[in-house]
PDB file of N, CA and C in Angstrom:
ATOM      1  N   UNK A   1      -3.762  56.455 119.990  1.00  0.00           N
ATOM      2  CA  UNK A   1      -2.443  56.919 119.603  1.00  0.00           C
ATOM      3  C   UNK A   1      -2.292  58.380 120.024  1.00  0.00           C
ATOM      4  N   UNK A   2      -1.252  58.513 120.881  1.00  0.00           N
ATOM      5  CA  UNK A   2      -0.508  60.147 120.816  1.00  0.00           C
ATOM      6  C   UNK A   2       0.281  60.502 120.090  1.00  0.00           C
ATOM      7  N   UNK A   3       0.021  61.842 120.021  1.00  0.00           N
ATOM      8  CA  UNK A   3       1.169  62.438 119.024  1.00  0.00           C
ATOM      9  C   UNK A   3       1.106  64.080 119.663  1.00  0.00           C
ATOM     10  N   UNK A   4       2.305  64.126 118.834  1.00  0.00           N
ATOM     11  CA  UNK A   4       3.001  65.413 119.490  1.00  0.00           C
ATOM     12  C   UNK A   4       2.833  66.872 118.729  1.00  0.00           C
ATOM     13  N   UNK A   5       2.450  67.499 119.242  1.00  0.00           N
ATOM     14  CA  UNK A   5       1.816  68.555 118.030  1.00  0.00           C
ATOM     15  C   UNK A   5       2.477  70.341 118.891  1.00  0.00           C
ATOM     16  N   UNK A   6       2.348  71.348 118.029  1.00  0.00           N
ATOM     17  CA  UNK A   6       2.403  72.508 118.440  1.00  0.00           C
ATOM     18  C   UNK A   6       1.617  72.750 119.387  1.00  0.00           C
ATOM     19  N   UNK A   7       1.787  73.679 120.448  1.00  0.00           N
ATOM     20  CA  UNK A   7       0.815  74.098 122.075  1.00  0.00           C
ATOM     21  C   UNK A   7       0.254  75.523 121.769  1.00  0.00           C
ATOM     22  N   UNK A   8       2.105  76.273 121.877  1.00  0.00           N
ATOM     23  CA  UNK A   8       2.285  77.577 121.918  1.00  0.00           C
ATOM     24  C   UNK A   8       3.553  78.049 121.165  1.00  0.00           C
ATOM     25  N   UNK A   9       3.500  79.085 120.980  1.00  0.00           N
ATOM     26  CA  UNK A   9       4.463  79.878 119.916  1.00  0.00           C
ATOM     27  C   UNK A   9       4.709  81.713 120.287  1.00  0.00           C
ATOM     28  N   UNK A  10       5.944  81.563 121.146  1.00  0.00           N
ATOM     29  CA  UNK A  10       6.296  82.802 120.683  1.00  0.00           C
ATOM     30  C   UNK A  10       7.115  83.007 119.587  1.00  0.00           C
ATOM     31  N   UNK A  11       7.082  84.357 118.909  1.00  0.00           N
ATOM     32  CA  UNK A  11       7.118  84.086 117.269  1.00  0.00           C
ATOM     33  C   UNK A  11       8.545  85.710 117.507  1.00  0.00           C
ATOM     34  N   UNK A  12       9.608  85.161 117.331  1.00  0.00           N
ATOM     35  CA  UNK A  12      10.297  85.994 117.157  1.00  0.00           C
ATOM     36  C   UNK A  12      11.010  86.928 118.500  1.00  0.00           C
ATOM     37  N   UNK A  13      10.949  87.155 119.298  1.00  0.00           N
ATOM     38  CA  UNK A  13      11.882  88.146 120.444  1.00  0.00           C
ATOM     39  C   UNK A  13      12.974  88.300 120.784  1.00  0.00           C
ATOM     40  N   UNK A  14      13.186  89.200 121.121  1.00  0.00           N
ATOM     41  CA  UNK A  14      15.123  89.724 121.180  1.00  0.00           C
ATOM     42  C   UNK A  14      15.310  88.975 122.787  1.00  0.00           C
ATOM     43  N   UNK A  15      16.533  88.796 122.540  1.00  0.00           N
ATOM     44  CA  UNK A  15      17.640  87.962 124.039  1.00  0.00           C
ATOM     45  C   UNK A  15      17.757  89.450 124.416  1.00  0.00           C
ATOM     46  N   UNK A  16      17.324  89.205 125.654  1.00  0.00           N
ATOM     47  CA  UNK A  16      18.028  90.803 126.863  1.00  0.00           C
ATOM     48  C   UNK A  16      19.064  89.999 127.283  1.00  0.00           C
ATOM     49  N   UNK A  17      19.238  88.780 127.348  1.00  0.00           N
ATOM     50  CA  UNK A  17      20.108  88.544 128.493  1.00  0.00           C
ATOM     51  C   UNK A  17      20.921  87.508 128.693  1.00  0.00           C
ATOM     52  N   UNK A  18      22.083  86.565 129.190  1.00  0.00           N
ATOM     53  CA  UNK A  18      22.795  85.751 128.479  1.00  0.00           C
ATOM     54  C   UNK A  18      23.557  85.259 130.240  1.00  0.00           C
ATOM     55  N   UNK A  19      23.144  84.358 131.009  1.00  0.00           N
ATOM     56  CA  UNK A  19      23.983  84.094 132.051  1.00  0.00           C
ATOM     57  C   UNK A  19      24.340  82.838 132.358  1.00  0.00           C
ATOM     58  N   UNK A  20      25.361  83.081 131.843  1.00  0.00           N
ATOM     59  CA  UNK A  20      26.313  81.505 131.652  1.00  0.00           C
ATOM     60  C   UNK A  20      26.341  80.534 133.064  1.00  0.00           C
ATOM     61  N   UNK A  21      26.289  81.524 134.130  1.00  0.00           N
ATOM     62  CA  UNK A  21      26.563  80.927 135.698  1.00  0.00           C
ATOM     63  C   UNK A  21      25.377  80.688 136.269  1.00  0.00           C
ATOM     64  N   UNK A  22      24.420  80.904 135.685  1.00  0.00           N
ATOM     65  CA  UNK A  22      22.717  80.242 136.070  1.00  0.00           C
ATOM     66  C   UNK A  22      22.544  78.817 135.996  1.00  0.00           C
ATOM     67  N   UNK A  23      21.915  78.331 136.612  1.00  0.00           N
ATOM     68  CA  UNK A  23      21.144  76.746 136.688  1.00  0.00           C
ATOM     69  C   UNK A  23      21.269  76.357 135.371  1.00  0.00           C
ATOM     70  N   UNK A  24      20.477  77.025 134.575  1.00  0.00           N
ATOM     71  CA  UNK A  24      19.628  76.643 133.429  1.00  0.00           C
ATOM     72  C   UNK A  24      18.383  76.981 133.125  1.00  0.00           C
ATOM     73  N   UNK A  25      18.170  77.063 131.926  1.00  0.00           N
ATOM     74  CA  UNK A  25      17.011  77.426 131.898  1.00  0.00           C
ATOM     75  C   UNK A  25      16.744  78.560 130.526  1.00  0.00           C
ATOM     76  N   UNK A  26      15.148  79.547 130.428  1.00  0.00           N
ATOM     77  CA  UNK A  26      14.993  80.357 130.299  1.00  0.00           C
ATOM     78  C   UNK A  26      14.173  81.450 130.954  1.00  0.00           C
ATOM     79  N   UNK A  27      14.429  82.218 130.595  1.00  0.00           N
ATOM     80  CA  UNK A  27      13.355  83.169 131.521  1.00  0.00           C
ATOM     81  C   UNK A  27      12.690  84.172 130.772  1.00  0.00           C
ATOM     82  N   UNK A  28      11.355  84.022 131.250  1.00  0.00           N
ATOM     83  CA  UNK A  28      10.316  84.533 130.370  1.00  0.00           C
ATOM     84  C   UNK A  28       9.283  85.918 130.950  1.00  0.00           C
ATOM     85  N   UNK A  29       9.151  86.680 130.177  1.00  0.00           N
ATOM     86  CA  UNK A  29       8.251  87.819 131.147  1.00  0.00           C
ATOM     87  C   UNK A  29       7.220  87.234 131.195  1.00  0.00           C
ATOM     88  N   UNK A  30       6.601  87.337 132.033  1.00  0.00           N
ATOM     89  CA  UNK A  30       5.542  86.741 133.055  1.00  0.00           C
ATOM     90  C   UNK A  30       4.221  86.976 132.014  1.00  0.00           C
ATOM     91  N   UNK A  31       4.001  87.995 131.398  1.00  0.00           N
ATOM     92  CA  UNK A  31       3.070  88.662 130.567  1.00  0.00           C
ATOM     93  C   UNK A  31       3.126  87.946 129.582  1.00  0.00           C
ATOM     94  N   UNK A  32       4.070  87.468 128.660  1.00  0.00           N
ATOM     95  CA  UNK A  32       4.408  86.867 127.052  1.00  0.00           C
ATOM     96  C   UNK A  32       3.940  85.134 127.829  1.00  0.00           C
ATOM     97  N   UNK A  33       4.184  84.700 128.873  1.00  0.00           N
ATOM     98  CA  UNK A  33       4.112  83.150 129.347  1.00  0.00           C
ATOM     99  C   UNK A  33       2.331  83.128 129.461  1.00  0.00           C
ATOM    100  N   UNK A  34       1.833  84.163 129.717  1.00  0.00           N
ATOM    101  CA  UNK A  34       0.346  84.022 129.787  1.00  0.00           C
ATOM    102  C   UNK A  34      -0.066  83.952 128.650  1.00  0.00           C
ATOM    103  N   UNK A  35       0.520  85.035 127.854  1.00  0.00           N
ATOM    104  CA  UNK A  35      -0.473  85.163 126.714  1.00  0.00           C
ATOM    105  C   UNK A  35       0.028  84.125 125.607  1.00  0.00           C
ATOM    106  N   UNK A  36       0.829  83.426 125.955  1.00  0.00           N
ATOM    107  CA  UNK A  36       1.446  82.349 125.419  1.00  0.00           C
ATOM    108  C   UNK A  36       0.716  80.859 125.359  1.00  0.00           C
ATOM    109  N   UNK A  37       0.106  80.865 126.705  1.00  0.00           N
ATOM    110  CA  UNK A  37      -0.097  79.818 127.720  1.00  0.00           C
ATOM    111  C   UNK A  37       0.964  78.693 127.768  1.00  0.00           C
ATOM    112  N   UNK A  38       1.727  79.516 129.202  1.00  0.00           N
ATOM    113  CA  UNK A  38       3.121  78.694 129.416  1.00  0.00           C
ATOM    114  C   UNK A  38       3.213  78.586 130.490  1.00  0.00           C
ATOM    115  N   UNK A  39       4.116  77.761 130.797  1.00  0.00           N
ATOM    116  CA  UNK A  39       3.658  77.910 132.854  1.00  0.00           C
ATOM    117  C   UNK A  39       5.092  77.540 133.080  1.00  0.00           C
ATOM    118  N   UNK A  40       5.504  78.137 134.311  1.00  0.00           N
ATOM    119  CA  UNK A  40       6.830  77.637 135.037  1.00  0.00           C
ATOM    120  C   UNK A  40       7.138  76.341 134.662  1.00  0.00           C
ATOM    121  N   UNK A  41       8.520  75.507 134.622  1.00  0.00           N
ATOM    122  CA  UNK A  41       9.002  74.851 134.644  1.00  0.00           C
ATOM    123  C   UNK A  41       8.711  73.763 133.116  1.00  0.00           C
ATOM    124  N   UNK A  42       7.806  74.361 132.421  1.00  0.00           N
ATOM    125  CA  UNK A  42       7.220  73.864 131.279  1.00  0.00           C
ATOM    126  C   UNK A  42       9.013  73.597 129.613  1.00  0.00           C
ATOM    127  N   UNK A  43       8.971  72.286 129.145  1.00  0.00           N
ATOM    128  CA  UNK A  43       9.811  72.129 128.685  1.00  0.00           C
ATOM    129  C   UNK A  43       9.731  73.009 127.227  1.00  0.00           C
ATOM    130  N   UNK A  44      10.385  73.810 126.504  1.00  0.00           N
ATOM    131  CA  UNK A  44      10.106  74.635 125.154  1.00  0.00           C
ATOM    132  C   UNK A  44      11.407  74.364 124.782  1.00  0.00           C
ATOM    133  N   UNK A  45      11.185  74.652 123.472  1.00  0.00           N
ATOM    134  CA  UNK A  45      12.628  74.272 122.175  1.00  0.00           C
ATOM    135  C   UNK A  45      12.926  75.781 122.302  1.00  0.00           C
ATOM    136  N   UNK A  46      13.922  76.290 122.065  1.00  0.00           N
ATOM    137  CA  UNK A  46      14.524  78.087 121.789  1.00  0.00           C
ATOM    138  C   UNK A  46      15.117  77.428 120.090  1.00  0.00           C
ATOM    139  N   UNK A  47      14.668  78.163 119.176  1.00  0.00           N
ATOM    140  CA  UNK A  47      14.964  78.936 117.927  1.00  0.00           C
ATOM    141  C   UNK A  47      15.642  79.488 117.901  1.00  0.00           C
ATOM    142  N   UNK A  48      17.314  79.841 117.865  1.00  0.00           N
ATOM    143  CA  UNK A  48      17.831  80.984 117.347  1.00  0.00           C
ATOM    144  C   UNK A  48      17.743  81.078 116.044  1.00  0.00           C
ATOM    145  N   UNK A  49      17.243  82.293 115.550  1.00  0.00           N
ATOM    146  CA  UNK A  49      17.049  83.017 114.059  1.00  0.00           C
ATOM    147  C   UNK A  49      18.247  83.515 114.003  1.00  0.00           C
ATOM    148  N   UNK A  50      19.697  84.037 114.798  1.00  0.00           N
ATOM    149  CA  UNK A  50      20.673  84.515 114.385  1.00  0.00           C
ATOM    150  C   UNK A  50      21.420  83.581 114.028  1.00  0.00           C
ATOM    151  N   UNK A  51      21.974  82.302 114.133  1.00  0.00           N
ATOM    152  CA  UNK A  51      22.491  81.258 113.872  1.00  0.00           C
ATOM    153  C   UNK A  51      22.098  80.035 113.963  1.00  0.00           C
ATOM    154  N   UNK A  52      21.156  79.765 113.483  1.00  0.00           N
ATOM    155  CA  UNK A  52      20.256  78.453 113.843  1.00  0.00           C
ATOM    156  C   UNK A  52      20.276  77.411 114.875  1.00  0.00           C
ATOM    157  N   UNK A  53      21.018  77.597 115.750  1.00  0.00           N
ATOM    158  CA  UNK A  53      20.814  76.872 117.123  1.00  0.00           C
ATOM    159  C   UNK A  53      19.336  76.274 117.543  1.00  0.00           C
ATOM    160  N   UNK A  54      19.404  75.667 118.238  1.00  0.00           N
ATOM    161  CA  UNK A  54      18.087  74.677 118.093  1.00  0.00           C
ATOM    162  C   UNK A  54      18.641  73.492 119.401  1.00  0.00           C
ATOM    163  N   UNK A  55      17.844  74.252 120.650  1.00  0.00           N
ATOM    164  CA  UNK A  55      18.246  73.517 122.143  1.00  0.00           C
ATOM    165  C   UNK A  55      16.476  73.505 122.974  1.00  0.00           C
ATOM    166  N   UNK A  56      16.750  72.816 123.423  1.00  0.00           N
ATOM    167  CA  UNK A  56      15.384  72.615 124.608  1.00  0.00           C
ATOM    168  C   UNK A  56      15.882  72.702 125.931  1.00  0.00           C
ATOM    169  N   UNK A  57      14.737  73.560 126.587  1.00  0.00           N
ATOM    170  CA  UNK A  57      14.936  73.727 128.191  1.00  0.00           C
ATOM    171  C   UNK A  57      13.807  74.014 129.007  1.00  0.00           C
ATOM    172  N   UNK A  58      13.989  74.812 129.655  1.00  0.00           N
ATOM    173  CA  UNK A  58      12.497  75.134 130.406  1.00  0.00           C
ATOM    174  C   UNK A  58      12.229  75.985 131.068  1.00  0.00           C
ATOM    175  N   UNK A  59      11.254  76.805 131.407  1.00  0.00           N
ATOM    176  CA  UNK A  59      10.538  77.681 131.138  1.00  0.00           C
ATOM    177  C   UNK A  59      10.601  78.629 133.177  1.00  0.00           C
ATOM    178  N   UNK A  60      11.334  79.611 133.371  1.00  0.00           N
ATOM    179  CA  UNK A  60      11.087  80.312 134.457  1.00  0.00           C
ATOM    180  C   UNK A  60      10.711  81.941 134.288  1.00  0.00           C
ATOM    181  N   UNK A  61       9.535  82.077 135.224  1.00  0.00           N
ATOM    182  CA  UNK A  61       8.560  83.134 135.220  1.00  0.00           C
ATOM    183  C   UNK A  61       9.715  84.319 135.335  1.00  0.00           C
ATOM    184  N   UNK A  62       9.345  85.554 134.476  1.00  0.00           N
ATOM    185  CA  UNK A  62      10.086  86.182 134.841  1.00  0.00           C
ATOM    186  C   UNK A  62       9.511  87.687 135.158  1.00  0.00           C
ATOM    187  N   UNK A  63      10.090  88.759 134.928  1.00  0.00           N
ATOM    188  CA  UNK A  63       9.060  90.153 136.070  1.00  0.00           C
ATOM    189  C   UNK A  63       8.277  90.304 134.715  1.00  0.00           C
ATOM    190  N   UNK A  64       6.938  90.796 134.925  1.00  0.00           N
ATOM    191  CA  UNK A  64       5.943  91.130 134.407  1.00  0.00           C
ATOM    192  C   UNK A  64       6.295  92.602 133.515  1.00  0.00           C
ATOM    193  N   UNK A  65       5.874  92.200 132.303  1.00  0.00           N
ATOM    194  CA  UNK A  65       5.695  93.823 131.785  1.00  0.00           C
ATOM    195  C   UNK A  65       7.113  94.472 131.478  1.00  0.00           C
ATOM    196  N   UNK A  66       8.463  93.473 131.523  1.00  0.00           N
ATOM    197  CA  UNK A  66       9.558  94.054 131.088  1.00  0.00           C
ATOM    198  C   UNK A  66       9.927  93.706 130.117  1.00  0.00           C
ATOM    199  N   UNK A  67       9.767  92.352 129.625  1.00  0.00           N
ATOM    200  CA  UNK A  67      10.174  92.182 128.221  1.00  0.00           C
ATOM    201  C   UNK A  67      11.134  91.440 128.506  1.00  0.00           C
ATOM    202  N   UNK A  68      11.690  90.719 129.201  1.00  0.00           N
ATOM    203  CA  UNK A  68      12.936  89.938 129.888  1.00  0.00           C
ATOM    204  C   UNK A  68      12.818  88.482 129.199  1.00  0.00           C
ATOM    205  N   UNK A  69      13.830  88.331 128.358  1.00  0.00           N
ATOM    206  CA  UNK A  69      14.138  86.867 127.651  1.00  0.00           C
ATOM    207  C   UNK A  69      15.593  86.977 127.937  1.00  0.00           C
ATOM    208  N   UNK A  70      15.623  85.639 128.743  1.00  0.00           N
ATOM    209  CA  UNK A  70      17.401  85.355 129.683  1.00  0.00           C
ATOM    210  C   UNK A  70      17.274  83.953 128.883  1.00  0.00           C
ATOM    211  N   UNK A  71      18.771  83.616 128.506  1.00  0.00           N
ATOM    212  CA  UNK A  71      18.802  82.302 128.584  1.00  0.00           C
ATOM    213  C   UNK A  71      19.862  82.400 129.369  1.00  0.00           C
ATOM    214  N   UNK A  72      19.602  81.423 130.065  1.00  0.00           N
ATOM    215  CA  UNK A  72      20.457  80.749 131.130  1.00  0.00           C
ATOM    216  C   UNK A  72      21.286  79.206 131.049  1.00  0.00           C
ATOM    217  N   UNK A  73      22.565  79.338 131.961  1.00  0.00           N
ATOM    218  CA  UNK A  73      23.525  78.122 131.708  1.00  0.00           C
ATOM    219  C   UNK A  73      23.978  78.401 130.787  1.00  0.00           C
ATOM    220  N   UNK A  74      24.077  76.709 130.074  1.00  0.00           N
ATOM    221  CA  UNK A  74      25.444  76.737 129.088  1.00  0.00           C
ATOM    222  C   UNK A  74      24.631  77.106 127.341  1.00  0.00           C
ATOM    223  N   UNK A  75      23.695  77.021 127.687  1.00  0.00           N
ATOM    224  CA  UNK A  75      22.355  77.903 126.630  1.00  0.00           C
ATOM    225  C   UNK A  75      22.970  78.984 126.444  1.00  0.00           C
ATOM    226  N   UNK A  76      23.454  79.361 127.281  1.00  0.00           N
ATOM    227  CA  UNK A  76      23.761  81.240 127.042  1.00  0.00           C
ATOM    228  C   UNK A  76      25.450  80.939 125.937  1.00  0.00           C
ATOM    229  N   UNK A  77      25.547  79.858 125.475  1.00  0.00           N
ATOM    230  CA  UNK A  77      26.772  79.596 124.312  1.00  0.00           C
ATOM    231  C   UNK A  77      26.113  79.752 123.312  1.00  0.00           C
ATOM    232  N   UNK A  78      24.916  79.474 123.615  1.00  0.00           N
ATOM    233  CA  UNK A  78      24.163  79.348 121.950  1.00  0.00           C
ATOM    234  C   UNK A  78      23.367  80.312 121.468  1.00  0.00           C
ATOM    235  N   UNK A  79      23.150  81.127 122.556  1.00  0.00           N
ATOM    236  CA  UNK A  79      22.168  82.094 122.268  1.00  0.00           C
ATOM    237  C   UNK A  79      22.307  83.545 123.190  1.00  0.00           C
ATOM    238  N   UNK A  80      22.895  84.642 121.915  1.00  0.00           N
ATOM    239  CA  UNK A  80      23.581  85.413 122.877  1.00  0.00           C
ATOM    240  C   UNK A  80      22.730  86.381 123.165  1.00  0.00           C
ATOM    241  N   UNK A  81      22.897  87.568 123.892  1.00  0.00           N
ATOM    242  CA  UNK A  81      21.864  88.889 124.088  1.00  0.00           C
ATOM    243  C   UNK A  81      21.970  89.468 122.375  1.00  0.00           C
ATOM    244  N   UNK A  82      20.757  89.924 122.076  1.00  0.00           N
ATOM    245  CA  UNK A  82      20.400  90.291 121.153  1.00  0.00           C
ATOM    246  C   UNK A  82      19.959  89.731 119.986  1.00  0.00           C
ATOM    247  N   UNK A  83      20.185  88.767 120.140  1.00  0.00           N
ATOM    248  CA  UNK A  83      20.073  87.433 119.257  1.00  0.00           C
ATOM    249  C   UNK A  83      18.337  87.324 119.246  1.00  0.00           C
ATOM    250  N   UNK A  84      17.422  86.994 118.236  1.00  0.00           N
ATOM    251  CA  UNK A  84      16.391  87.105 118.014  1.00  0.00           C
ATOM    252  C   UNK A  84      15.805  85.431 118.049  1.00  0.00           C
ATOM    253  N   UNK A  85      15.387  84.632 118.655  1.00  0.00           N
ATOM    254  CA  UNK A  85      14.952  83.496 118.831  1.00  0.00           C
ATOM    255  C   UNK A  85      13.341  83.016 118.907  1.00  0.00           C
ATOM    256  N   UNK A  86      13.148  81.862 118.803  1.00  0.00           N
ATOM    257  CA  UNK A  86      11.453  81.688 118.821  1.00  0.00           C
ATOM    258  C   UNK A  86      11.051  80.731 119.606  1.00  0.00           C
ATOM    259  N   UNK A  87      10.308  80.896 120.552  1.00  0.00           N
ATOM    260  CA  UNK A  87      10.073  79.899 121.602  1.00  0.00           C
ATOM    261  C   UNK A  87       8.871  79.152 121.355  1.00  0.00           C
ATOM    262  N   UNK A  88       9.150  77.943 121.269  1.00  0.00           N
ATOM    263  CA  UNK A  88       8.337  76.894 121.049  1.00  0.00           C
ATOM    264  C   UNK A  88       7.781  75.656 122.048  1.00  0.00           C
ATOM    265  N   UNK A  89       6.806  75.257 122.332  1.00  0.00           N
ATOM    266  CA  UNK A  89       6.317  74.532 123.411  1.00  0.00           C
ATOM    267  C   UNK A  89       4.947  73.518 122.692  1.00  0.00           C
ATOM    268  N   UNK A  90       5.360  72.187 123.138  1.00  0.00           N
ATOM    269  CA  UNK A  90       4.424  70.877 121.910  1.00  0.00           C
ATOM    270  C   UNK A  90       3.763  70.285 123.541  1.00  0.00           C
ATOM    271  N   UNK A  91       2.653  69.928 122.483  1.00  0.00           N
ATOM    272  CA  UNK A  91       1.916  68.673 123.534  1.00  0.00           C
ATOM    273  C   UNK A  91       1.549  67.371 122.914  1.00  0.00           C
ATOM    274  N   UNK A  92       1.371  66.653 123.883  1.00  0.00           N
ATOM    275  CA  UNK A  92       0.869  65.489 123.492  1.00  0.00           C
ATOM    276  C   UNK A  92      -0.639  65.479 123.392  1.00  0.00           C
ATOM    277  N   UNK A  93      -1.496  64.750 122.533  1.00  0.00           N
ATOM    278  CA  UNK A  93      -3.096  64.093 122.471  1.00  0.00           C
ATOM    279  C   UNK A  93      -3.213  63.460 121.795  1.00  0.00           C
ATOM    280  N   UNK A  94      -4.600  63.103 121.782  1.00  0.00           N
ATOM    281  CA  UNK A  94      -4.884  62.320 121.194  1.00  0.00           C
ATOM    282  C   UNK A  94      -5.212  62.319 119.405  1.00  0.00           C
ATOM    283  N   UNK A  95      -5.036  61.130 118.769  1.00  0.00           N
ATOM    284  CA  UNK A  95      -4.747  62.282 117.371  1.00  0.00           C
ATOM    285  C   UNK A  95      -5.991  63.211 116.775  1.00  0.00           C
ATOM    286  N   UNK A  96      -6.933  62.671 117.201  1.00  0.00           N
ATOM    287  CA  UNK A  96      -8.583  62.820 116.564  1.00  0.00           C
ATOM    288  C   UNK A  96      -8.862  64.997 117.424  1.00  0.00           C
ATOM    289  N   UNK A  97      -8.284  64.673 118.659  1.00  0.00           N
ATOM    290  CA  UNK A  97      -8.104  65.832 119.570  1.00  0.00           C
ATOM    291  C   UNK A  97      -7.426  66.438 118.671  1.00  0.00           C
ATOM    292  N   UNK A  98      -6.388  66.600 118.638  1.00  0.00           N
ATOM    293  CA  UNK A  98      -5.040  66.994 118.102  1.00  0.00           C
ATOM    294  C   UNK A  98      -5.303  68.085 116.545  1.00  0.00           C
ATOM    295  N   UNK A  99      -6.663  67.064 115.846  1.00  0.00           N
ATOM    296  CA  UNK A  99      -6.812  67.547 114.716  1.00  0.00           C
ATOM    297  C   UNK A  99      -8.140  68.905 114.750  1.00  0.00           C
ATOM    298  N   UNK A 100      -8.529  68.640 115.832  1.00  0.00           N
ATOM    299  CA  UNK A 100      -9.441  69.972 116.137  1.00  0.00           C
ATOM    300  C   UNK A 100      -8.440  70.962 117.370  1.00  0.00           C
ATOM    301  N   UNK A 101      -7.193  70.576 117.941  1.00  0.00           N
ATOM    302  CA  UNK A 101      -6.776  71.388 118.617  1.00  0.00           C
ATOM    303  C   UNK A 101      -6.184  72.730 117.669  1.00  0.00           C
ATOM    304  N   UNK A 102      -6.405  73.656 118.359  1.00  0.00           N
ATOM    305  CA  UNK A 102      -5.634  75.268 117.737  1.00  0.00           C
ATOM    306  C   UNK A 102      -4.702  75.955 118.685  1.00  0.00           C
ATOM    307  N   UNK A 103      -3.282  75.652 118.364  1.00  0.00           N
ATOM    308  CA  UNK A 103      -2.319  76.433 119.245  1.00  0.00           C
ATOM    309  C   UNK A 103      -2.276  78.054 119.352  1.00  0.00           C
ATOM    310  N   UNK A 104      -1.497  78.436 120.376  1.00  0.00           N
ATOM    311  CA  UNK A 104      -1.511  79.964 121.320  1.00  0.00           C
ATOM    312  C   UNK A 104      -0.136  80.123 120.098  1.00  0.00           C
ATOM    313  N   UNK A 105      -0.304  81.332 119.260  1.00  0.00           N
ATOM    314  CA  UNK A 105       0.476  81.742 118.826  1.00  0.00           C
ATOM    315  C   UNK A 105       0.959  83.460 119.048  1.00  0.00           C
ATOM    316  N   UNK A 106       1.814  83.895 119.191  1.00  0.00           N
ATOM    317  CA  UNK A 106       1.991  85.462 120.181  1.00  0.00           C
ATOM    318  C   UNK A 106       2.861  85.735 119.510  1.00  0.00           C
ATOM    319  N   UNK A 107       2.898  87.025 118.647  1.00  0.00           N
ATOM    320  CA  UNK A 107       3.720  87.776 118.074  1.00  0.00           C
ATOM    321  C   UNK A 107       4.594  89.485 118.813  1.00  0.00           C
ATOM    322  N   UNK A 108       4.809  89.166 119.817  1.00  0.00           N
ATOM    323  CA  UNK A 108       5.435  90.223 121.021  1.00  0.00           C
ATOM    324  C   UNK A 108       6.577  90.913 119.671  1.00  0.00           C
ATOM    325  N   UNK A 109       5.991  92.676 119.966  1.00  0.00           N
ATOM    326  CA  UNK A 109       6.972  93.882 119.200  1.00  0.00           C
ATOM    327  C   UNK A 109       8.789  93.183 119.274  1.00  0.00           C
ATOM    328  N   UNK A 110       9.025  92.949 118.169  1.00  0.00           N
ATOM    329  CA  UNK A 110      10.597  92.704 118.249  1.00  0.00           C
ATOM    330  C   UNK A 110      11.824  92.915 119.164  1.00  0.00           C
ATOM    331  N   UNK A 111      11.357  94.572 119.158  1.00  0.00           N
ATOM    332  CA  UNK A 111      12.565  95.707 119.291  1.00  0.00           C
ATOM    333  C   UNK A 111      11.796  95.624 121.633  1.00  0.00           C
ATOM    334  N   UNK A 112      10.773  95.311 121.844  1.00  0.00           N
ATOM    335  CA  UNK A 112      10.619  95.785 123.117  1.00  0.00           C
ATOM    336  C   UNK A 112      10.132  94.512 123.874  1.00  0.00           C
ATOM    337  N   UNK A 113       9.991  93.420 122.650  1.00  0.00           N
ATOM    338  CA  UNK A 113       9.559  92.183 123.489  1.00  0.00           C
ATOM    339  C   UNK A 113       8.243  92.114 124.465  1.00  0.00           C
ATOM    340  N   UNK A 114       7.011  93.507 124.101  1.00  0.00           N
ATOM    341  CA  UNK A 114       6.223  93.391 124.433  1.00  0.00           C
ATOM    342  C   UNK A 114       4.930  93.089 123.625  1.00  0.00           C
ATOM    343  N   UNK A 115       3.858  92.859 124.499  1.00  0.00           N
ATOM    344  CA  UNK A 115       2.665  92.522 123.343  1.00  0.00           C
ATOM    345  C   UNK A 115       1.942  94.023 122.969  1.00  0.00           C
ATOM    346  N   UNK A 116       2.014  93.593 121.624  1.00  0.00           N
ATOM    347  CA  UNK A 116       1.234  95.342 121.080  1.00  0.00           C
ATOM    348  C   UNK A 116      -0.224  95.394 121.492  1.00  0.00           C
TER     349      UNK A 116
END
């Protein structure tokens, strides 16, 4: 049996950025996706903490070391710049796995969206 469990967790970061005329997507500083363990094109739920919105999309690398959280497309209705959200990313295993697995949890500074 599989089941679906927590991976990774970013825990809280501010929206820099909001572009309605993008593909889709989000975009992630390259630095928070490592220490996350997240990888391009990877599917994650977005959290908004300012109005409880609650959408899934997926995951594009973004410049290193700036702190850059974009949501992109029609995402950017739900989740505006400044808006404080939590990025979430599940896997599948096996359940016996599952119960010795320990997810990547990353608490990146609020206000700069970097890791302290």
């Amino acid at each position: 049996m599989l089941i679906e469990v927590l991976k990774s967790k970013i825990h809280r970061v501010k929206v820099t950025g909001a572009d309605l005329n993008y593909i889709g997507s989000i975009t992630i500083d390259e630095d928070l996706m490592d220490a996350a363990g997240l990888i391009a094109g990877e599917k994650v739920s977005i959290v908004n903490v300012n109005n409880g919105e609650r959408l899934d999309t997926y995951v594009i690398k973004g410049a290193r070391g700036q702190g850059e959280i974009t949501m992109n497309g029609p995402a950017a209705r739900k989740v505006q710049r400044g808006d404080i959200v939590i990025i979430i990313a599940y896997a599948q295993m096996d359940f016996e796995e599952a119960k010795r697995f320990q997810p990547t949890i990353i608490f990146p500074n609020e206000e700069t969206n970097l890791l302290n």
